[in-house]
Protein backbone atom coordinates (compact mmCIF):
# COMPACT_ATOMS: atom_id res chain seq x y z
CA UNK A 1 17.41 14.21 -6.86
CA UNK A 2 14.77 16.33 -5.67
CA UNK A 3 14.08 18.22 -2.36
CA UNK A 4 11.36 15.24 -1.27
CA UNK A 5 14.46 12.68 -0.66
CA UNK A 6 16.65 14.91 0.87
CA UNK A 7 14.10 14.83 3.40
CA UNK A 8 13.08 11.11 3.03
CA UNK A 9 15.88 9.35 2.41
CA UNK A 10 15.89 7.67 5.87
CA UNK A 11 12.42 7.51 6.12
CA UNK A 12 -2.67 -7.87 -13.34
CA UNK A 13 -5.83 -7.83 -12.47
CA UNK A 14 -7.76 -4.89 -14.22
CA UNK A 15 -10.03 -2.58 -12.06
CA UNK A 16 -11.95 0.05 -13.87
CA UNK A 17 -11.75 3.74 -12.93
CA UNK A 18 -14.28 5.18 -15.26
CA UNK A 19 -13.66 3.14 -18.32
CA UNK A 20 -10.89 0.74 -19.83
CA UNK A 21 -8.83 1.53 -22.59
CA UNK A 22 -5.81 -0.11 -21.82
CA UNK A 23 -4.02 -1.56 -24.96
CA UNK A 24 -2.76 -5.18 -25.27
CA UNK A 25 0.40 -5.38 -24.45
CA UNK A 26 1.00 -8.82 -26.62
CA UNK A 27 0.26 -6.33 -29.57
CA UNK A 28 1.66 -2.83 -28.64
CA UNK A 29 4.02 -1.84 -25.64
CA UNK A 30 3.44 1.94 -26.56
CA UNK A 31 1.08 3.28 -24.65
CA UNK A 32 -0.63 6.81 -26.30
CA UNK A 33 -1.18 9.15 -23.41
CA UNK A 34 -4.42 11.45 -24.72
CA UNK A 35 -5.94 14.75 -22.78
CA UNK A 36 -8.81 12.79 -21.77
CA UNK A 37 -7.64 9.63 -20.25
CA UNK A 38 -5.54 9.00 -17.25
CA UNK A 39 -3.68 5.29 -16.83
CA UNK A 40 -3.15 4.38 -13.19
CA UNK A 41 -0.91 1.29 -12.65
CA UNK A 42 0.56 -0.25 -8.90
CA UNK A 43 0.09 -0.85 -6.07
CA UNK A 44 -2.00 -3.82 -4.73
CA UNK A 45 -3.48 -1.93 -1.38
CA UNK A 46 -4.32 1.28 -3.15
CA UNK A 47 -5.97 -0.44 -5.82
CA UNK A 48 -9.76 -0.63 -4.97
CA UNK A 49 -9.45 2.95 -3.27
CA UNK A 50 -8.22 4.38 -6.13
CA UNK A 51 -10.33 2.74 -7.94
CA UNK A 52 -13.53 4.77 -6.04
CA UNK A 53 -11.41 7.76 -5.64
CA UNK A 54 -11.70 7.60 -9.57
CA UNK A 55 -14.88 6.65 -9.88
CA UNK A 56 -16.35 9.60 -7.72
CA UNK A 57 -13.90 12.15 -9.48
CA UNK A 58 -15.16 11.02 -13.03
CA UNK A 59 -18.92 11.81 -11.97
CA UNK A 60 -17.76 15.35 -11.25
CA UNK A 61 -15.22 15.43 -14.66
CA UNK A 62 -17.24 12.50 -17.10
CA UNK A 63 -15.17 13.97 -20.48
CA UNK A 64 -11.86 11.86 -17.91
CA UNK A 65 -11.60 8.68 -18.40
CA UNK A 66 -9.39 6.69 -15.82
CA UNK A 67 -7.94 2.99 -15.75
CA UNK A 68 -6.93 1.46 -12.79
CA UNK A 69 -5.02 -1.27 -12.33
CA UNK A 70 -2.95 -3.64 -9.60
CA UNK A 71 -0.32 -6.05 -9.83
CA UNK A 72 1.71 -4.36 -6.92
CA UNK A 73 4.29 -1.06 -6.71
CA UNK A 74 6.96 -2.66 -8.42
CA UNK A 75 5.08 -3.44 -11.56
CA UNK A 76 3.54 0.61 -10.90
CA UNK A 77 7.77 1.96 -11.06
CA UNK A 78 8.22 -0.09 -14.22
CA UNK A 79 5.59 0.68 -16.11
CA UNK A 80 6.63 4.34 -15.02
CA UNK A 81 10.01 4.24 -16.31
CA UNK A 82 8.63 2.58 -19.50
CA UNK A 83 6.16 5.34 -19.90
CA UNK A 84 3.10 3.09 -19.57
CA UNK A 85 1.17 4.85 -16.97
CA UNK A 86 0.64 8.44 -15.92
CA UNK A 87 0.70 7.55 -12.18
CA UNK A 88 2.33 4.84 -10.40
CA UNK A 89 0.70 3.82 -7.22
CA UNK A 90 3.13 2.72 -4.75
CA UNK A 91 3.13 1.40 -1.27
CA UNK A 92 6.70 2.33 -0.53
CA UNK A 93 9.24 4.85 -1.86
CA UNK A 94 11.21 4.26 -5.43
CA UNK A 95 14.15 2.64 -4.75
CA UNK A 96 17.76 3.48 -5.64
CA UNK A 97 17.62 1.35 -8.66
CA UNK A 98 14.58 2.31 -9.72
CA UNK A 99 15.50 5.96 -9.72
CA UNK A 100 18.93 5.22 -11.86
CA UNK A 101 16.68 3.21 -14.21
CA UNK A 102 14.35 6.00 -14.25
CA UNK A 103 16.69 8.87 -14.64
CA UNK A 104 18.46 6.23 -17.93
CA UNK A 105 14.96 6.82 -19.58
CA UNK A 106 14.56 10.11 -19.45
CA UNK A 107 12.45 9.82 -16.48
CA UNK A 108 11.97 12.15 -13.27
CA UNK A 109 9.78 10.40 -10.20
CA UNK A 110 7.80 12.60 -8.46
CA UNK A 111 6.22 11.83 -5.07
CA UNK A 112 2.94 12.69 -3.55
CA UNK A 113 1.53 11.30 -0.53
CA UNK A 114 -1.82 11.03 -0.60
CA UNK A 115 -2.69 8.34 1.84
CA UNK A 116 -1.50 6.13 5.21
CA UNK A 117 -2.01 2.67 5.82
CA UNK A 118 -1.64 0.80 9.09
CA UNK A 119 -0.41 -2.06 8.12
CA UNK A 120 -2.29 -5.06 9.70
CA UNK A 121 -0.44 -8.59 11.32
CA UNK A 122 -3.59 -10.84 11.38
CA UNK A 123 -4.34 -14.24 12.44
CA UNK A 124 -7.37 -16.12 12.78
CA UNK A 125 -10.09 -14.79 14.87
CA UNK A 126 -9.70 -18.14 17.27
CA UNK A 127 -6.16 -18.43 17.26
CA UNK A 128 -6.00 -17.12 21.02
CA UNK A 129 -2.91 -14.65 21.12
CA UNK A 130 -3.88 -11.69 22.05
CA UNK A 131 -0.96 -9.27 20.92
CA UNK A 132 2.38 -9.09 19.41
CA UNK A 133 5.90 -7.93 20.21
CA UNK A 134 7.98 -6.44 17.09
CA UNK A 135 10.50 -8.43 18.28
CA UNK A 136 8.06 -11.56 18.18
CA UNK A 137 7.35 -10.97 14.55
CA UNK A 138 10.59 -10.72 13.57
CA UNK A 139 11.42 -14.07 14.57
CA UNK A 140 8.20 -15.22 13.58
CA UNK A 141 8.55 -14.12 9.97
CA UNK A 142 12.24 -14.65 9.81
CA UNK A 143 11.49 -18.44 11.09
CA UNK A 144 12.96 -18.30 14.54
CA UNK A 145 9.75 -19.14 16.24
CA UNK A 146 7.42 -21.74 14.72
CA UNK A 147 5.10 -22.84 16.80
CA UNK A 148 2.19 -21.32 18.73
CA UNK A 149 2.90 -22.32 21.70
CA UNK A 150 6.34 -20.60 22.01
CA UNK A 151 3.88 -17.48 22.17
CA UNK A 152 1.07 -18.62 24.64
CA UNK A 153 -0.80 -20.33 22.00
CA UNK A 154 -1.97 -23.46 20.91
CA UNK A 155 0.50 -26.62 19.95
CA UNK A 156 0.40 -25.79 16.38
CA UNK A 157 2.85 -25.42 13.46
CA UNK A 158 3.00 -21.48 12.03
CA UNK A 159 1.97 -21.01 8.78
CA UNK A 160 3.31 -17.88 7.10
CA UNK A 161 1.36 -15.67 4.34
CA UNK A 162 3.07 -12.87 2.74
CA UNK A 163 3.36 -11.05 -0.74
CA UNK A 164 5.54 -11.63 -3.69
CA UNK A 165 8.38 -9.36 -4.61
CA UNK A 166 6.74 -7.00 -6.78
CA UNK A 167 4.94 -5.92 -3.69
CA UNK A 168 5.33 -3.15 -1.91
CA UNK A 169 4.15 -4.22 1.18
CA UNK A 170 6.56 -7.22 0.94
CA UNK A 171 9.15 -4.87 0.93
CA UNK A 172 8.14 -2.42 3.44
CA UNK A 173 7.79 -5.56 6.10
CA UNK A 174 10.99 -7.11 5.03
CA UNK A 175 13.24 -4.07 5.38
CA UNK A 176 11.12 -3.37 8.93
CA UNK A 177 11.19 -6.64 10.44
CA UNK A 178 13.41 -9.41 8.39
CA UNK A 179 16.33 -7.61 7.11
CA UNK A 180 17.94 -10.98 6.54
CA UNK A 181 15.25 -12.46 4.92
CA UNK A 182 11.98 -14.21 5.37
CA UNK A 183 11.58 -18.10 6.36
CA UNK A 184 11.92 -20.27 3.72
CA UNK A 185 8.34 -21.93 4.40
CA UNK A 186 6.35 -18.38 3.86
CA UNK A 187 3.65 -18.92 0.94
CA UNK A 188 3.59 -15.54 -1.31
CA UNK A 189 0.22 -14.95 -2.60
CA UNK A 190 -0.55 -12.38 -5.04
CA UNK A 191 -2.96 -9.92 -3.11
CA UNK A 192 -3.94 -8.41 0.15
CA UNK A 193 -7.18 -10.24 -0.27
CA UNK A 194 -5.41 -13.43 -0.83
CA UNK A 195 -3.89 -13.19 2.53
CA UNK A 196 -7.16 -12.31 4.34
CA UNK A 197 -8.60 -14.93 2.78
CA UNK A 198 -5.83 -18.11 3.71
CA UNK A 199 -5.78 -16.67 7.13
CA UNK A 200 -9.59 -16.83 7.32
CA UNK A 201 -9.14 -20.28 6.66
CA UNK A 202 -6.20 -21.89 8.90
CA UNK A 203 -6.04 -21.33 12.21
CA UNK A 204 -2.03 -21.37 12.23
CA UNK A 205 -2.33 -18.85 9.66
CA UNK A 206 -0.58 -14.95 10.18
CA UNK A 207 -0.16 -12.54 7.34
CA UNK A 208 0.16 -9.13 6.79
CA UNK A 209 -1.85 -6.77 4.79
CA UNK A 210 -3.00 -3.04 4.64
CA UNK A 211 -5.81 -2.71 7.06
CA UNK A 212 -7.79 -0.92 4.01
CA UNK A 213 -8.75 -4.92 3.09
CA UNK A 214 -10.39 -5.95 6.71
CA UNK A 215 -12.94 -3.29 6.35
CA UNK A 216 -16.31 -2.78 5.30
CA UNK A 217 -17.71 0.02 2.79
CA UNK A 218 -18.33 1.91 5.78
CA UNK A 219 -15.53 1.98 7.05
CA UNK A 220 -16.15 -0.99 9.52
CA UNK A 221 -13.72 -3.38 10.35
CA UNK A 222 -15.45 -6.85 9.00
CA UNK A 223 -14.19 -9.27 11.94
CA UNK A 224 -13.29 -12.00 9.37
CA UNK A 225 -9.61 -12.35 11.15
CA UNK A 226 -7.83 -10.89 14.09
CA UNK A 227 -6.13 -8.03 13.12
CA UNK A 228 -3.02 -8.04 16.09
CA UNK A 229 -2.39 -4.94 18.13
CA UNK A 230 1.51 -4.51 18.49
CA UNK A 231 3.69 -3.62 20.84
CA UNK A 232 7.93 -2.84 21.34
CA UNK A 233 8.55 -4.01 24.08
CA UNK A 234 8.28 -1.92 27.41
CA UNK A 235 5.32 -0.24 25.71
CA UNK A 236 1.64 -0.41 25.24
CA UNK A 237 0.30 -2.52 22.01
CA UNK A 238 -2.17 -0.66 20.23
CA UNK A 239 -3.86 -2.14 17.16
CA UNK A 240 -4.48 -0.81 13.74
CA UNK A 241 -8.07 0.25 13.77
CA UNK A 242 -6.92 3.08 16.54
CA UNK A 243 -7.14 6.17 14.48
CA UNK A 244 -5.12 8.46 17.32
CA UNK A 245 -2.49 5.66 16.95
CA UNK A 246 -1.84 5.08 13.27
CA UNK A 247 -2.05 9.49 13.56
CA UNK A 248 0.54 10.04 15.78
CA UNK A 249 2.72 6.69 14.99
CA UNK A 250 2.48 4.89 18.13
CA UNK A 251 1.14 1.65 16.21
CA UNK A 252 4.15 1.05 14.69
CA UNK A 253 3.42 -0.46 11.56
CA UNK A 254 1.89 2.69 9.99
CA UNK A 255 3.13 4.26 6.71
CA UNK A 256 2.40 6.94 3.69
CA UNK A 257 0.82 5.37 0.31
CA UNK A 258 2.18 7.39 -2.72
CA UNK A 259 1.62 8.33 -5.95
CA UNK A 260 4.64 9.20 -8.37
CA UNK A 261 4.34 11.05 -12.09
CA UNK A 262 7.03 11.33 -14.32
CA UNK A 263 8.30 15.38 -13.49
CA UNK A 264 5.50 17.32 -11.65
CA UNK A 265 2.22 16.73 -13.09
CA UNK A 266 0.11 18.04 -15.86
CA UNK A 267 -2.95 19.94 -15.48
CA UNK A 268 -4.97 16.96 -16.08
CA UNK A 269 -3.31 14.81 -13.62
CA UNK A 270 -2.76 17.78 -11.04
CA UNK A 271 -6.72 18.17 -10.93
CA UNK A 272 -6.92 14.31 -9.96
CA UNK A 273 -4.39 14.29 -7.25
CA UNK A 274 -5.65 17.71 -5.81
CA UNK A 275 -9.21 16.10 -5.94
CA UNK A 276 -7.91 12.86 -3.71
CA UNK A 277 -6.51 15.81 -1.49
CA UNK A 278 -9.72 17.38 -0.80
CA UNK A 279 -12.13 16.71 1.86
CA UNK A 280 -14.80 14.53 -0.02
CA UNK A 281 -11.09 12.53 -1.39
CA UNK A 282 -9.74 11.88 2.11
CA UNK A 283 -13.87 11.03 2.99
CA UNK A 284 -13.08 8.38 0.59
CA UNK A 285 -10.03 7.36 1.87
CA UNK A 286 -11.37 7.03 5.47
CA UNK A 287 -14.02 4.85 4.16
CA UNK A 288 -11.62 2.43 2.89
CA UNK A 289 -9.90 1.80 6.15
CA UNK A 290 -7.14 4.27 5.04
CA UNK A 291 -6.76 7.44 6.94
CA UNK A 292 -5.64 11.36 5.44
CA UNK A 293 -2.27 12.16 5.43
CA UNK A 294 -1.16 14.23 8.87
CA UNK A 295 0.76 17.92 8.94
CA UNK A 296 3.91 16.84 7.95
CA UNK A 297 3.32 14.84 5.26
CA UNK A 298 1.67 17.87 3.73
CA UNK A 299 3.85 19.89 4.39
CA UNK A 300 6.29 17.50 2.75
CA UNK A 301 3.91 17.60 -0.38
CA UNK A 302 4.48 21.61 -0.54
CA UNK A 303 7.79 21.80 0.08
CA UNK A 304 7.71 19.39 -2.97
CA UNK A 305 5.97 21.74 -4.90
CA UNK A 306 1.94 20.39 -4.66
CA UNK A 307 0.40 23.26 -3.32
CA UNK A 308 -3.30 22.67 -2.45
């Protein structure tokens, strides 16, 4: 185990890149790593800024081609450990059974943070409650409290939205808030987008989802649901578009997004990751609702052995 978790260890739809080459997995489950290809497999919230982050890199490198694709972190660690993608993207860190599987193949995970996301709690835009405790959620999401009212709303029935299991933004919220597992009645949808989208729609509606997939192009949240500020109790709530927040961890759902190669990367893939590091990478980043990583986690990143 490396130096990055003895410091952590508390702590398929296709998108295009540059240009697909993916091979059919009904034929072939070997995939042919080349010099001039990179294969990008994961996470769900990362996937349409990776996506650009790999579209702007390949106008600056066009002899790379990249392919991008989602289906959530879990489905990122296995194809890792079956050595059928270069990078995994993942929305939470490998877990312990992932890295026995892993180190069973021959494999050796190896972090980078690249990214954080504040993940968003959001309801419809005329639900009526203004903010949330963590201890609210929790028994919202664990089925404790299931009506409105109970929380100064309207008399209406709660309707949960959350990810399937080979999401890592299901897991991340369920080891946060619901421990002992979420109410039976929650819907799991496929996508961040899917969420937005069903909350958009029912006013009983709350979901969570990385706040990457409420924004604009520019950066601009798009005001198509209420994304909740949150609070522990005693303290101020502060919501997820707050920059200074999500920086210093006050908003409380705020994590790293990751990227893990097998061993410490190639040249190739080291020129990618160092590119999403830069300035005009993070640009990117911010653009998407995302925000740069802070001192620590860079720091984290070199002690690692990315140096950048």
């Amino acid at each position: 185990m490396n130096r990055f978790y003895l410091l952590l260890s508390s702590g398929l739809i296709l998108l295009s890149g540059c240009q697909h080459n993916n091979p059919d997995p009904a034929k072939n489950n070997t995939v042919t790593f080349t010099n001039n290809t990179i294969i990008i497999k994961g996470s769900d919230t990362e996937l349409m800024m990776v996506r650009e982050l790999a579209n702007e890199y390949c106008k600056i490198h066009p002899e790379i081609k990249i392919d991008v694709s989602g289906g959530g972190s879990g489905i990122g660690f296995k194809a890792l450990i079956n050595k059928e993608t270069e990078i995994a993207n993942a929305s939470r860190e490998i877990k312990s059974h992932e890295l026995t599987e892993a180190g069973k193949q021959g494999v050796e995970p190896f972090p980078v943070m690249f990214s954080v996301d504040a993940l968003a709690i959001v309801t419809h835009s005329r639900l009526g409650v203004d903010s949330l405790s963590t201890g609210q959620l929790q028994k919202i999401f664990s089925g404790q409290i299931t009506n409105w009212k109970e929380l100064g709303g309207p008399d209406l029935p709660i309707h949960l939205y959350g990810r399937d299991s080979t999401s890592g933004t299901y897991s991340y919220f369920k080891e946060k808030f619901v421990p002992g597992g979420y109410a039976s009645g929650m819907q799991h949808l496929k996508g961040n987008a899917d969420i937005v989208n069903a909350v958009k729609k029912d006013i009983s509606g709350i979901g969570y989802t990385g706040v990457g997939y409420l924004m604009d192009h520019n950066g601009k949240p798009t005001g198509d649901v209420w994304a909740m500020p949150v609070y522990n109790e005693g303290s101020p709530a502060y919501s997820p578009y707050e920059i200074s927040a999500v920086k210093h961890g006050d908003y409380v759902l705020t994590r790293p997004l990751y990227q893990y190669m097998n061993g410490k990367p190639n040249t190739k893939i080291y020129d990618f990751i160092l590119f999403e590091l830069t300035a005009k990478g993070q640009e990117i980043i911010r653009r998407f609702g995302y925000f740069p990583i802070n001192d620590c986690q860079k720091e984290i990143n070199h002690l690692n052995g990315l140096y950048y």
